[in-house]
N, C-alpha and C. Protein backbone atom coordinates (compact mmCIF):
# COMPACT_ATOMS: atom_id res chain seq x y z
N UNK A 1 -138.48 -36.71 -231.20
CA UNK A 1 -137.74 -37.55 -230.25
C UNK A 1 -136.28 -37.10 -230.21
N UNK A 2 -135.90 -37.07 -228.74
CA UNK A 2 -133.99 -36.51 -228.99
C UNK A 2 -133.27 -37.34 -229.18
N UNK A 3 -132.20 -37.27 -230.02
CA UNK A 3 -131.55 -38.23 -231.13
C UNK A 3 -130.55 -38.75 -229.89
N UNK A 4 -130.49 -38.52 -228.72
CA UNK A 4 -129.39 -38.91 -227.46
C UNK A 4 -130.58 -40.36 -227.06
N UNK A 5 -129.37 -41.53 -226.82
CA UNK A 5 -130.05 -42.13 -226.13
C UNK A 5 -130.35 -42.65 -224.62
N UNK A 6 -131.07 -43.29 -224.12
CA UNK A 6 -131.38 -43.23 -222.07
C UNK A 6 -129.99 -43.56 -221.62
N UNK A 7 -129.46 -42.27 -221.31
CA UNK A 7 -128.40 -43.07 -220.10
C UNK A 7 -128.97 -42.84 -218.41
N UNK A 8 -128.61 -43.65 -218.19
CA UNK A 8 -128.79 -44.22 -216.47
C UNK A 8 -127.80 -44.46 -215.77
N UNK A 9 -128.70 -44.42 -214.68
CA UNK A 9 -127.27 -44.44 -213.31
C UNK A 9 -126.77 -45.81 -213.05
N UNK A 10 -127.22 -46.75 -213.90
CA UNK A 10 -126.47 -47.54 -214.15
C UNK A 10 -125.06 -47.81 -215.54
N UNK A 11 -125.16 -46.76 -216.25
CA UNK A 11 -124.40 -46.64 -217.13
C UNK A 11 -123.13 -46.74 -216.68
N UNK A 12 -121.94 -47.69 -217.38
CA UNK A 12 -120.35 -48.15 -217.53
C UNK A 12 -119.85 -47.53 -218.61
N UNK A 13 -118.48 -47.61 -218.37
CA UNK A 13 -117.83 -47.40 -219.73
C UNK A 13 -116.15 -48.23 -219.49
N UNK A 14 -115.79 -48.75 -220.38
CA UNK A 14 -114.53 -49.35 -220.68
C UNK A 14 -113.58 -48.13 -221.33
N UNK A 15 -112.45 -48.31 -220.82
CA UNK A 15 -111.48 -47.90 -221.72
C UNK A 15 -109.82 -48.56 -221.66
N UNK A 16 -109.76 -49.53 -222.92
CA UNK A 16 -108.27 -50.00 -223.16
C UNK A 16 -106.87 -49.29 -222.44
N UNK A 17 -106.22 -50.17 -222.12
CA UNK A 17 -104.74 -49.02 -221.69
C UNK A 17 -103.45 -50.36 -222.01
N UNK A 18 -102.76 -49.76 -222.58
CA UNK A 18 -101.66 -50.64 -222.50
C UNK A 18 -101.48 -51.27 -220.95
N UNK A 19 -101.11 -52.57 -220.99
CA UNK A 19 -101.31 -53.15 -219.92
C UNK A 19 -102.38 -53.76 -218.86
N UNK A 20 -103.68 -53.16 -219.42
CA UNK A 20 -104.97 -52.62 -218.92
C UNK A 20 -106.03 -51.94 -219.02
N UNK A 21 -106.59 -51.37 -218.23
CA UNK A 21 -107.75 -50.68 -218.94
C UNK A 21 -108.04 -49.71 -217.81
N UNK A 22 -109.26 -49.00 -217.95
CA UNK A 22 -110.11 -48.47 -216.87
C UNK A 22 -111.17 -48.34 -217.31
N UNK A 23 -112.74 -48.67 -216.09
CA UNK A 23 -114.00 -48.82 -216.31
C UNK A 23 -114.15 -47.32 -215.23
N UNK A 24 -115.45 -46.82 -216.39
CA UNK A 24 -115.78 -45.80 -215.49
C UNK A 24 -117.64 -45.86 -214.84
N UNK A 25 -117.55 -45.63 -213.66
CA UNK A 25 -119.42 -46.07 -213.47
C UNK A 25 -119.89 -44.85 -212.57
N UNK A 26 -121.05 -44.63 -212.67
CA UNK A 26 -121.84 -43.79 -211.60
C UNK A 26 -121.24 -44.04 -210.33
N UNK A 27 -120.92 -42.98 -209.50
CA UNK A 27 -121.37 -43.07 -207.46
C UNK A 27 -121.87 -44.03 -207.64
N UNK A 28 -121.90 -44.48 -206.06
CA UNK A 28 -122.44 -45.60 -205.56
C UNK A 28 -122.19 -44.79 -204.22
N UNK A 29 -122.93 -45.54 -202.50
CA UNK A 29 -122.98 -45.58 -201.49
C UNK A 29 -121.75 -46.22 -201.07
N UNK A 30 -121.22 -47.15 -201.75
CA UNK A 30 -120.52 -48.26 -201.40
C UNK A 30 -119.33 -47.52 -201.72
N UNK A 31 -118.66 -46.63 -202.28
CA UNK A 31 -117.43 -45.88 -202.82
C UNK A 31 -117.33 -45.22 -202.14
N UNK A 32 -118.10 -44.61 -200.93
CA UNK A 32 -118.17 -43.43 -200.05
C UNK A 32 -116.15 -43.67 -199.57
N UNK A 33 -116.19 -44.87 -198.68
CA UNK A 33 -114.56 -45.14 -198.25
C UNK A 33 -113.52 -45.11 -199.03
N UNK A 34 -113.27 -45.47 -199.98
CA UNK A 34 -112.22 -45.59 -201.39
C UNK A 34 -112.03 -43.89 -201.51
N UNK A 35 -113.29 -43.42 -202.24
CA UNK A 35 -113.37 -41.59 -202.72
C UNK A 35 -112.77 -41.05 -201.41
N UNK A 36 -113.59 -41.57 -200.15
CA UNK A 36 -113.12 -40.30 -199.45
C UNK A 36 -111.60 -40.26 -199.20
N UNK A 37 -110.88 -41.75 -199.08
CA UNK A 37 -109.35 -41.54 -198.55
C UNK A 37 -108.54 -41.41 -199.92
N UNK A 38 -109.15 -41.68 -201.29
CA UNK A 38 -108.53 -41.09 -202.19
C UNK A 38 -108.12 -39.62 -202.14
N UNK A 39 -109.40 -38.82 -201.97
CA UNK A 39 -109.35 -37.50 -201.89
C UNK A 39 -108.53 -36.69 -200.37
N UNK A 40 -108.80 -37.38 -199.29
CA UNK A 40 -108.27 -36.99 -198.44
C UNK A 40 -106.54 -37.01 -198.34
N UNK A 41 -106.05 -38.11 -199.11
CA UNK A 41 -104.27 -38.63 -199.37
C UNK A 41 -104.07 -37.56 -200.49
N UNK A 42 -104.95 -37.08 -201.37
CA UNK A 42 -104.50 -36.77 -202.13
C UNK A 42 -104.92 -34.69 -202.21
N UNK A 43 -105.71 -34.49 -201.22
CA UNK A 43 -105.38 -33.10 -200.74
C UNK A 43 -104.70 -32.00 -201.36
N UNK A 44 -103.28 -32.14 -201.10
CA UNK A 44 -102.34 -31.13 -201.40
C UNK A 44 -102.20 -31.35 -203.18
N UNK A 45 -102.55 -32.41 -203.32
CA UNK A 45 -102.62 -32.83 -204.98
C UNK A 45 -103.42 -32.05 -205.95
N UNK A 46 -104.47 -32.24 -205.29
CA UNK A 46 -105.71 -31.66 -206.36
C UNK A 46 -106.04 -30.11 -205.74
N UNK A 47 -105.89 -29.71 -204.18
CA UNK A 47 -106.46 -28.59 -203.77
C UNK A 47 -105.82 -27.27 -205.29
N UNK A 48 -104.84 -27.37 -205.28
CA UNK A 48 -104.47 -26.20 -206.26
C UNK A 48 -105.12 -25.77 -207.78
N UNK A 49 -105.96 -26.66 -207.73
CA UNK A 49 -106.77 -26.94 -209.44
C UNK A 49 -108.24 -26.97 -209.07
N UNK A 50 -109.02 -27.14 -208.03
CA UNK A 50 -110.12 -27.30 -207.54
C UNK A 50 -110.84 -26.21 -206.75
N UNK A 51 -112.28 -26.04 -206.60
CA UNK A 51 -113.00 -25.54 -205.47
C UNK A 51 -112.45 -25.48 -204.09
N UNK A 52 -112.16 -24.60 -203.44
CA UNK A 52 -112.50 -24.72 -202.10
C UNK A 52 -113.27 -26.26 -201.46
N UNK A 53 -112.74 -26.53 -200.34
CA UNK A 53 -113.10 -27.42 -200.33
C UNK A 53 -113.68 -27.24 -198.89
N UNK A 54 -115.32 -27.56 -198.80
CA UNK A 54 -116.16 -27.22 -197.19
C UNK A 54 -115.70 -27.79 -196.08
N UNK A 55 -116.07 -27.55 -195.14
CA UNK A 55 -115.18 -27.96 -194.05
C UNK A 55 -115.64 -29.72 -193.62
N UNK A 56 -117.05 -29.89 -194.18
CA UNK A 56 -117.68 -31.07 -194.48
C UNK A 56 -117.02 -32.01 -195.77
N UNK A 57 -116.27 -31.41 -196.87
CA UNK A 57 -116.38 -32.33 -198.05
C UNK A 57 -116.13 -33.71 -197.88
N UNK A 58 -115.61 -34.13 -196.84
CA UNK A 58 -115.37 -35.96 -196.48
C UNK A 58 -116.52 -36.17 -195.87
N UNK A 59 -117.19 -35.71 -195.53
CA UNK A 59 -118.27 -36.81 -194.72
C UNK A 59 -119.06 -37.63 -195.34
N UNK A 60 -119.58 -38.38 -194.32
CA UNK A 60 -120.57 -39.31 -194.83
C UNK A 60 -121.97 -38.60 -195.56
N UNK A 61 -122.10 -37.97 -194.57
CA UNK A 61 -123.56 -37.30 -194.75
C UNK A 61 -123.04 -35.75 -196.28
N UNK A 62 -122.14 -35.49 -196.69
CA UNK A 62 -122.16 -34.63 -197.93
C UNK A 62 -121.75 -35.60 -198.61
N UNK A 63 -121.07 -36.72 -198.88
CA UNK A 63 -120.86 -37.52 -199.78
C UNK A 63 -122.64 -38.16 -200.31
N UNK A 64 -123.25 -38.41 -198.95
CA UNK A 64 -124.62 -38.97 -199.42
C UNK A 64 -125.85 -37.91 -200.42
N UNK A 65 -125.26 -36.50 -199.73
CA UNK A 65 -126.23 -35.60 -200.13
C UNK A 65 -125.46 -35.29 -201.85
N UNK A 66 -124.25 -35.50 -202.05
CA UNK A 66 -123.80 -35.68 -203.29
C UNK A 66 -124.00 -36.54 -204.47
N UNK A 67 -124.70 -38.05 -203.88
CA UNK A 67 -124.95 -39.35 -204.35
C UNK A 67 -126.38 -38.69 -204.97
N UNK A 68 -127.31 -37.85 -203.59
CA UNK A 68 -128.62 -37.58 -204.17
C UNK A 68 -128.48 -36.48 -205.37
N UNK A 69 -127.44 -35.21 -205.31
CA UNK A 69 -127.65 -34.55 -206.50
C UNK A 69 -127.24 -35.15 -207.87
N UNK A 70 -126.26 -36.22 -207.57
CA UNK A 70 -126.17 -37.31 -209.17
C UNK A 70 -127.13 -37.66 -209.57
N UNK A 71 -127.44 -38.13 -208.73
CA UNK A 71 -128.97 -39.00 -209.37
C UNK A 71 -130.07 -38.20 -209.76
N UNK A 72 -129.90 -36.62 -209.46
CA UNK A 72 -130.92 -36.10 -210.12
C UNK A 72 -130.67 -35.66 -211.23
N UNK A 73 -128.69 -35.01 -210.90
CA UNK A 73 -128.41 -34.93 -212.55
C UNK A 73 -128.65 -35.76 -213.91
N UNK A 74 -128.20 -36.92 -213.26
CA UNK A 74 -128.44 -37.88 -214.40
C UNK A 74 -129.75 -37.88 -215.00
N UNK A 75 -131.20 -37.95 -213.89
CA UNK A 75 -132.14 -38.53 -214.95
C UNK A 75 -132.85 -36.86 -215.39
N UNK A 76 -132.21 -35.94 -214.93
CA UNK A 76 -132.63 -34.43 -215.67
C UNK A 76 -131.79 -34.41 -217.18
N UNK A 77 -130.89 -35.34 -217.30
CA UNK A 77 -129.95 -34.82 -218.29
C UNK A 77 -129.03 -33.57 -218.08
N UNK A 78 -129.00 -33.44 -217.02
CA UNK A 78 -128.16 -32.39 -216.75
C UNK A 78 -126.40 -32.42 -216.71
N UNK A 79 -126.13 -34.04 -216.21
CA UNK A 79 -124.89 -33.71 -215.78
C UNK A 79 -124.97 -36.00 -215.61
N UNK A 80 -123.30 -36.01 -216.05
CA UNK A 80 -123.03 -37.35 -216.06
C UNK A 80 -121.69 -37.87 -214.66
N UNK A 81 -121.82 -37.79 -213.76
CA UNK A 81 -120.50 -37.88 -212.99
C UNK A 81 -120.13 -39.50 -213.09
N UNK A 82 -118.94 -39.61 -212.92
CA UNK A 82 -118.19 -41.16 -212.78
C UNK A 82 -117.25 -40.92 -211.84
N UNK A 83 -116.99 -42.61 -211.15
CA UNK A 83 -115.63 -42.83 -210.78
C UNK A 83 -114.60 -43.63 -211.49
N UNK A 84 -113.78 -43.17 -211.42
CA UNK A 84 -112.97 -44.08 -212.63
C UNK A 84 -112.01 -45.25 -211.70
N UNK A 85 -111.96 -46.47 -212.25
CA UNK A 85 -111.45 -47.52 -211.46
C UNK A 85 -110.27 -48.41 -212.49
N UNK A 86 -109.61 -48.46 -212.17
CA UNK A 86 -107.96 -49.48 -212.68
C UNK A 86 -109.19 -50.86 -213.34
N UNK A 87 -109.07 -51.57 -214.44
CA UNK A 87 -109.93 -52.64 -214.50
C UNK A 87 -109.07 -53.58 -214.29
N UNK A 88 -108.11 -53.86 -214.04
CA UNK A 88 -107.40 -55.06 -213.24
C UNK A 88 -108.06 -55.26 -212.10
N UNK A 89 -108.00 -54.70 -211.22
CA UNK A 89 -108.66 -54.55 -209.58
C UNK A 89 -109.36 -53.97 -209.05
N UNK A 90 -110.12 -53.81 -210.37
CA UNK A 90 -111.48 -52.25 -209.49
C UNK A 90 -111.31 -51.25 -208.63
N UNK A 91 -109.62 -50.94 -208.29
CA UNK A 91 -109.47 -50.14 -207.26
C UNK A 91 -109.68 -48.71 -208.21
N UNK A 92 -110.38 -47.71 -207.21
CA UNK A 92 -110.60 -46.47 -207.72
C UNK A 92 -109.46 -45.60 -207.96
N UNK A 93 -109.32 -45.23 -208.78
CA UNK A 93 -108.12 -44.03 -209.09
C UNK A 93 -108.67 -42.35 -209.21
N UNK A 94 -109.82 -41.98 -209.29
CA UNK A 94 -110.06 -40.90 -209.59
C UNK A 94 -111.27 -40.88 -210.07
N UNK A 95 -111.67 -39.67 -210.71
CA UNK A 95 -113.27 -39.30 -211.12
C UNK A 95 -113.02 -38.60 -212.41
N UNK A 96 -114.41 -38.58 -213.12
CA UNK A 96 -114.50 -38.00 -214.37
C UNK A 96 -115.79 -37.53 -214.84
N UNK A 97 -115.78 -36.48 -214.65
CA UNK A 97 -117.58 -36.21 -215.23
C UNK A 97 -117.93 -34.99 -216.10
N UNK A 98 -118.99 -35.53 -216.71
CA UNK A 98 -119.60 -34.19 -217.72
C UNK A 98 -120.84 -33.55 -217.02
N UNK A 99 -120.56 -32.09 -216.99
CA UNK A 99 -121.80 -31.39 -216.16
C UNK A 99 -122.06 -30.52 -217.19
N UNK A 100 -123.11 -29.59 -216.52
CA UNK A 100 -123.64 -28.59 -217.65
C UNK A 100 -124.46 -28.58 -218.90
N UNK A 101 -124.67 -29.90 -218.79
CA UNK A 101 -125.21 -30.81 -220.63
C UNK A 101 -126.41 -29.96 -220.84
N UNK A 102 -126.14 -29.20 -222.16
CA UNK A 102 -126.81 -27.77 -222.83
C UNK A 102 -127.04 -28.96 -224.02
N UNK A 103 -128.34 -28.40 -223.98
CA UNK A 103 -128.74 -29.46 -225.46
C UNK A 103 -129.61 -28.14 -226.20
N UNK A 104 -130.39 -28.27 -227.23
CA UNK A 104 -131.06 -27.29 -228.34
C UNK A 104 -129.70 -27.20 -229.60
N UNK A 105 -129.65 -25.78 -229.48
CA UNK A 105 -128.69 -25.27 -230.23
C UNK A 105 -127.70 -25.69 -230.28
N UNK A 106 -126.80 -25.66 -228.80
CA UNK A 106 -125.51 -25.82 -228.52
C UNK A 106 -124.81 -27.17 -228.67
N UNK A 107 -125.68 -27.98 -227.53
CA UNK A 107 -125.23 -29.79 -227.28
C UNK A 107 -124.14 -29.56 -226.90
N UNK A 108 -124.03 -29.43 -225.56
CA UNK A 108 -122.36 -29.07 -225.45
C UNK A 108 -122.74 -29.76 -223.56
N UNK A 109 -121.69 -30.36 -223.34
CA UNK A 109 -121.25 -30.00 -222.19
C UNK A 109 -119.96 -29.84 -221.47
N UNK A 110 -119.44 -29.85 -220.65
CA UNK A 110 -118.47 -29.43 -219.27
C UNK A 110 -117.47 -30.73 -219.13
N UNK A 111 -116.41 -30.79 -219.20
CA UNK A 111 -115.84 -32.46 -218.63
C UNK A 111 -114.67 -31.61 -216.98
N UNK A 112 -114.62 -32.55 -216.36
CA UNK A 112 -113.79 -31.86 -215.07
C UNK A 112 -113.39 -33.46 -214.70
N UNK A 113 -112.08 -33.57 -214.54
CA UNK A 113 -111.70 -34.98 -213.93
C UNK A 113 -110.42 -34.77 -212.97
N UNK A 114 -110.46 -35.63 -211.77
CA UNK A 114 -108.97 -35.47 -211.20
C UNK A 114 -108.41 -37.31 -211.48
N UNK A 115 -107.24 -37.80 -211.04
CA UNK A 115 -106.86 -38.88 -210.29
C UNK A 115 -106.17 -38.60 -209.34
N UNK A 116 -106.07 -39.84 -208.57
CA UNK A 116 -105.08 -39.30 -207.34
C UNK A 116 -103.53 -39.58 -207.35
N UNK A 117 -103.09 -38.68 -206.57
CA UNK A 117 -101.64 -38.62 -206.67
C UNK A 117 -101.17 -39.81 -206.86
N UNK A 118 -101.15 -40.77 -206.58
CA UNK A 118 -100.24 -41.90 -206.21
C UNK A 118 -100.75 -42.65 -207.52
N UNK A 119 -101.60 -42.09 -208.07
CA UNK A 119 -102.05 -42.62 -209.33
C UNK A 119 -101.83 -42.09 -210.71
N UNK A 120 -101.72 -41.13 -210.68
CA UNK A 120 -101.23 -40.18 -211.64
C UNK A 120 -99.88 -40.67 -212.52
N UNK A 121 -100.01 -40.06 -213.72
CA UNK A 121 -98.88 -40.21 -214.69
C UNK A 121 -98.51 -41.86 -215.18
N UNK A 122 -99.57 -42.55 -214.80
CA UNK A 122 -100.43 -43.67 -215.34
C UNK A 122 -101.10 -44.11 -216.60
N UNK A 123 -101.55 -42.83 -217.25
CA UNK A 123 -102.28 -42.98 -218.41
C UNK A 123 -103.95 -43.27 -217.89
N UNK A 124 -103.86 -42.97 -216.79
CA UNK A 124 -105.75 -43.21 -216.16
C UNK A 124 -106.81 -42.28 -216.43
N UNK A 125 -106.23 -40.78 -216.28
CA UNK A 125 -105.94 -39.53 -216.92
C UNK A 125 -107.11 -39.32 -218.29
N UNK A 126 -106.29 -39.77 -218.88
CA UNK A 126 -105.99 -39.85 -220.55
C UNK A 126 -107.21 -40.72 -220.88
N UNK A 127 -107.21 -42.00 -220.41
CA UNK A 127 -108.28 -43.49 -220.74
C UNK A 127 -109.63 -42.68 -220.11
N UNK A 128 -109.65 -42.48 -219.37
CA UNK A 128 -110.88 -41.85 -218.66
C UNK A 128 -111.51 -40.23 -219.56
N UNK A 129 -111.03 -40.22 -219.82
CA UNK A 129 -111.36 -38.38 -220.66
C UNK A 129 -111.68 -39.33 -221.75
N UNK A 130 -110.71 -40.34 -222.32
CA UNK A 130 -111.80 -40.93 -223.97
C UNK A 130 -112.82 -41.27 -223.84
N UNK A 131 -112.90 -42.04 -222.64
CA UNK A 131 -114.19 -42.94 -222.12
C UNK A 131 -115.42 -41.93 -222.05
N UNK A 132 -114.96 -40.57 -221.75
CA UNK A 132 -116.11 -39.91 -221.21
C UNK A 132 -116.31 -39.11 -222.65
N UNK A 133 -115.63 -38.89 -223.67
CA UNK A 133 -115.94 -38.38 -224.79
C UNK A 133 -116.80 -39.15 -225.18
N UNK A 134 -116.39 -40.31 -225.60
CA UNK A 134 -117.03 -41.12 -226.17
C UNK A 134 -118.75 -41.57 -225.98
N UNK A 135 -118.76 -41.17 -224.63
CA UNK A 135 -120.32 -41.46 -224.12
C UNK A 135 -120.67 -40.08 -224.47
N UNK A 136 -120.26 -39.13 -224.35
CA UNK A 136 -120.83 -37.69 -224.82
C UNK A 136 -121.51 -37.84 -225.85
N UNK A 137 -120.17 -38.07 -227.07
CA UNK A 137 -120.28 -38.30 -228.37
C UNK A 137 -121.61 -39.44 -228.78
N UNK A 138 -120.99 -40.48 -228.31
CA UNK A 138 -122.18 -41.63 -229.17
C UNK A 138 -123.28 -41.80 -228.44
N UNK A 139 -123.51 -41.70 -226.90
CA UNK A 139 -124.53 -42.22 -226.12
C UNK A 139 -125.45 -40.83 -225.67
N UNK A 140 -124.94 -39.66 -225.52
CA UNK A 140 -125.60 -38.80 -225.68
C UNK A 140 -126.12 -37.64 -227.03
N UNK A 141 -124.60 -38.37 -228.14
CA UNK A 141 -125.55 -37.39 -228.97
C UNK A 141 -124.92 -35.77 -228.73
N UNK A 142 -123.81 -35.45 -227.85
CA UNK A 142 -123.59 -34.15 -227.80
C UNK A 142 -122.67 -33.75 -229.00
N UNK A 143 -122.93 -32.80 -229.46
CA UNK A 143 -121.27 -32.27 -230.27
C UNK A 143 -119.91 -31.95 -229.97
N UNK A 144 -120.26 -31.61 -228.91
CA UNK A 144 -119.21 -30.47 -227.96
C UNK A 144 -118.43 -30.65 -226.70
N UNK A 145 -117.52 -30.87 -226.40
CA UNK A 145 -117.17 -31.22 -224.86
C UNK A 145 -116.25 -30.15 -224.42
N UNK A 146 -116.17 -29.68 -223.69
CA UNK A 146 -115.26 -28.37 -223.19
C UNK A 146 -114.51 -28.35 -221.92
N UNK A 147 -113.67 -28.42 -221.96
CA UNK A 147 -112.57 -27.85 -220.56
C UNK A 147 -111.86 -26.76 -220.13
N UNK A 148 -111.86 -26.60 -219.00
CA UNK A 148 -111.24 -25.34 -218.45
C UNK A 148 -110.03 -25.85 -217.75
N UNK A 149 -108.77 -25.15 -218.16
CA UNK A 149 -107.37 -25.98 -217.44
C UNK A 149 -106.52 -25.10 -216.54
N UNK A 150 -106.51 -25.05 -215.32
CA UNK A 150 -105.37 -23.50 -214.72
C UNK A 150 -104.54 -23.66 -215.62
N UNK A 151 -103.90 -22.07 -215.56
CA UNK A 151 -103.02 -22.06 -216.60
C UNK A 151 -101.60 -22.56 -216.17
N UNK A 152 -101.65 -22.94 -214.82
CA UNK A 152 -100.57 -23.50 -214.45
C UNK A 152 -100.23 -24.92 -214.72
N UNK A 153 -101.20 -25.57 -214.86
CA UNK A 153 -101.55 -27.46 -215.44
C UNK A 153 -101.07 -27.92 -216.47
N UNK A 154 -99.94 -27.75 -216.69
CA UNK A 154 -99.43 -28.25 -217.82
C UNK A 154 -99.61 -29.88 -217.95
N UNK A 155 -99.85 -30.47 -216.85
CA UNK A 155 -100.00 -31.98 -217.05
C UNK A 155 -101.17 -32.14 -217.79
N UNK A 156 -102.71 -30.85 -216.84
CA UNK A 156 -104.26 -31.74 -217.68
C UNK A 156 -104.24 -31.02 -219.25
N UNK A 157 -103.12 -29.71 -219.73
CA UNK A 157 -103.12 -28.94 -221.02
C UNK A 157 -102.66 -29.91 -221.79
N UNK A 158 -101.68 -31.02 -221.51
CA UNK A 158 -100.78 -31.80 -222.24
C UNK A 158 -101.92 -33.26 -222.25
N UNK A 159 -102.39 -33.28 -221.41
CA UNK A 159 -103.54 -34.75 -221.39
C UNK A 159 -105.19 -34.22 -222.65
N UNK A 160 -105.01 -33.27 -222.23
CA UNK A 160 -106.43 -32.71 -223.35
C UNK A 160 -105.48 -32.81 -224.75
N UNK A 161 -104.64 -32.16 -224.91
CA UNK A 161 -104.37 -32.01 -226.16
C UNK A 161 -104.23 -33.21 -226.62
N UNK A 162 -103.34 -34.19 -225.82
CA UNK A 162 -103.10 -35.79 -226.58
C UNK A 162 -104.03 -36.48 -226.65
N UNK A 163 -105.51 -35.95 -225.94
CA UNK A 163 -106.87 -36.63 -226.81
C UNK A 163 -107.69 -35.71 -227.71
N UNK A 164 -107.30 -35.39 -228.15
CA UNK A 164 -107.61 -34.22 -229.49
C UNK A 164 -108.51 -32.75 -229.38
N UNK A 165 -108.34 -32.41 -227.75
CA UNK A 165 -109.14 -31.11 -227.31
C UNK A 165 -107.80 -30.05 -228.40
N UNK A 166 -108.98 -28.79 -228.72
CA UNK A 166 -107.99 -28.09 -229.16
C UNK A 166 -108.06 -26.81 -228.08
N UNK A 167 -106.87 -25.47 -228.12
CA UNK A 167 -106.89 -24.80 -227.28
C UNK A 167 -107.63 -23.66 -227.52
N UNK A 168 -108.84 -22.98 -227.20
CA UNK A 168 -109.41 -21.93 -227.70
C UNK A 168 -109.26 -20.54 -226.61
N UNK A 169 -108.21 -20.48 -226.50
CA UNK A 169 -107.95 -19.20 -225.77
C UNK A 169 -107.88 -19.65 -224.07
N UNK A 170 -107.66 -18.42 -223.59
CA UNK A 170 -108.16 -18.04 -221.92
C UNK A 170 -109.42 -16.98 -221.80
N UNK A 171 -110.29 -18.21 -220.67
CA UNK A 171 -111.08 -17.43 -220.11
C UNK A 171 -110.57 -16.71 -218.92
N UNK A 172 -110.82 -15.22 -219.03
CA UNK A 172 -110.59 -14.12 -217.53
C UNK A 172 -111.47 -14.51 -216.33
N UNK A 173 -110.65 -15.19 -215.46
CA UNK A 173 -111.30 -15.37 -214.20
C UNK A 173 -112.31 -16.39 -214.27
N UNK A 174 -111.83 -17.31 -215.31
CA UNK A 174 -113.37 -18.37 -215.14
C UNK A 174 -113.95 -19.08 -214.20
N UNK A 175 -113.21 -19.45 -213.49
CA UNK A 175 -113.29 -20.27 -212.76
C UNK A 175 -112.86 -19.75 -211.01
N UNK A 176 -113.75 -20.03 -210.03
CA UNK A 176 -113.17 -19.63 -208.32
C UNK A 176 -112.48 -21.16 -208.00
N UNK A 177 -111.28 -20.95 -207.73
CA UNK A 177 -110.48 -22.02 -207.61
C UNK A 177 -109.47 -21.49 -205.88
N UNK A 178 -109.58 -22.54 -204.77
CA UNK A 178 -109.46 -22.64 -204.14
C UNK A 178 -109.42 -20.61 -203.24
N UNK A 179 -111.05 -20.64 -203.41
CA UNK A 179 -111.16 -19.24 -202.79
C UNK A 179 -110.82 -18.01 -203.63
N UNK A 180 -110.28 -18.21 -204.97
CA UNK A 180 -109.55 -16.89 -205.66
C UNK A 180 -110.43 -17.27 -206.92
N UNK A 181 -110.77 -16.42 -207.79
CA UNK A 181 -111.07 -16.05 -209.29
C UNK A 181 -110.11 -16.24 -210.29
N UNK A 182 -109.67 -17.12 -211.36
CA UNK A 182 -108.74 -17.74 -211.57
C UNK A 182 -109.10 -17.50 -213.15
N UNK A 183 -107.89 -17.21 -214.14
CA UNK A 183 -107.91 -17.24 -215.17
C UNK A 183 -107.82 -18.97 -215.84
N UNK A 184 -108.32 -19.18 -217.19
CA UNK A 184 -108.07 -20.85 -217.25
C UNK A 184 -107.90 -21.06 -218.68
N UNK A 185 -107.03 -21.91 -219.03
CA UNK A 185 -107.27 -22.35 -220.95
C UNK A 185 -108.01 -23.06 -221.24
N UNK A 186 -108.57 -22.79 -222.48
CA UNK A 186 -109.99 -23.19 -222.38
C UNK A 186 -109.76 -23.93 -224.16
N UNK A 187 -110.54 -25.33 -223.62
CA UNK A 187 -110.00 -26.05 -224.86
C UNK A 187 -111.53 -26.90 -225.21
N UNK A 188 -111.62 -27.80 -226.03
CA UNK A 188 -113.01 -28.03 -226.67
C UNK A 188 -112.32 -29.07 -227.53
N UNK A 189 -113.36 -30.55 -227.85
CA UNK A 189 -113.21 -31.56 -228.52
C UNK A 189 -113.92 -31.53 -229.49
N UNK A 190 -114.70 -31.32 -230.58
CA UNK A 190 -115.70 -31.62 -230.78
C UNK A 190 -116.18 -33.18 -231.78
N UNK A 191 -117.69 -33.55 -232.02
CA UNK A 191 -117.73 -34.99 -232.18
C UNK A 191 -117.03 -35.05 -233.86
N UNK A 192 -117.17 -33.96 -234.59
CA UNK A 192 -116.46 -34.43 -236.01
C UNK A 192 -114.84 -34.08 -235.47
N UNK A 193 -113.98 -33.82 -235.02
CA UNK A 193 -112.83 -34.27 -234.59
C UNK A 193 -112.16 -35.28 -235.00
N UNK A 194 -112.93 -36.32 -234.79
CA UNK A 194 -112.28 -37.89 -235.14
C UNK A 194 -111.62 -38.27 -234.07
């Protein structure tokens, strides 16, 4: 039996913040409006750290066809996505998810999170990356969590490190980031860490 236990697409997570908190939960249908004008206001914010972005990525209909590849990630074990929301007001601030989830040998997976501009330098950041360790760690059972940071990001290099990722070099070209092949620092939590 694998020592991880059922997470579902109903799975939450809390995380404390001075002043507050943030809850992080699966997509929903119902987030389609919030995500999309988050992401759309916040554009020039995130484009420099991210994928290319399709000439579709706001729509209704790729946001839905996105809802369907969660839901397959999730119950394959493949991959955990969230939106992360302010718990004062449920308003959404950003996303946070673990993809890639390698289990056998390794137990490792992927974390990738943005918030949005107008949200940023908040500490939402920060609460949301514990939140998502933490389910790695205790609810799945992984060892390993790993990030890739442009090397220009000194904000997400300085947010990993102050939750105890350490820095394990640069990967050459890891990552295709807005159309170009992009070098990245490459950092890792793991569950004995503390």
């Amino acid at each position: 039996m694998s020592p991880r236990r059922r997470a579902t697409t109903d799975t939450a997570l809390f995380e404390a913040l001075p002043g507050g908190g943030v809850h992080l939960r699966h997509p929903q249908w119902a987030d389609y409006e919030p995500w999309a004008e988050l992401r759309l206001s916040s554009r020039d914010h995130l484009q420099p750290w991210e994928p290319r972005w399709n000439n579709d990525h706001l729509t209704r209909g790729a946001y839905r066809t996105r809802l369907s590849r969660f839901k397959k990630m999730v119950s394959s074990d493949e991959g955990y996505p969230f939106h992360v929301f302010r718990a004062s007001d449920n308003v959404m601030v950003g996303a946070c998810n673990l993809t890639t989830v390698q289990r056998k040998v390794k137990q490792s997976c992927a974390l990738g999170y943005w918030i949005a501009e107008r949200h940023a330098r908040q500490g939402y950041g920060r609460a949301s990356v514990r939140a998502a360790c933490r389910f790695a760690f205790e609810t799945l059972a992984l060892h390993r969590v790993e990030a890739a940071v442009g090397l220009g990001n000194q904000a997400s290099r300085q947010l990993l490190e102050t939750v105890g990722f350490a820095h394990e070099g640069i990967g050459r070209g890891y990552l295709k980031i807005d159309g170009v092949w992009r070098d990245h620092d490459l950092f890792a939590r793991l569950s004995t860490d503390g």
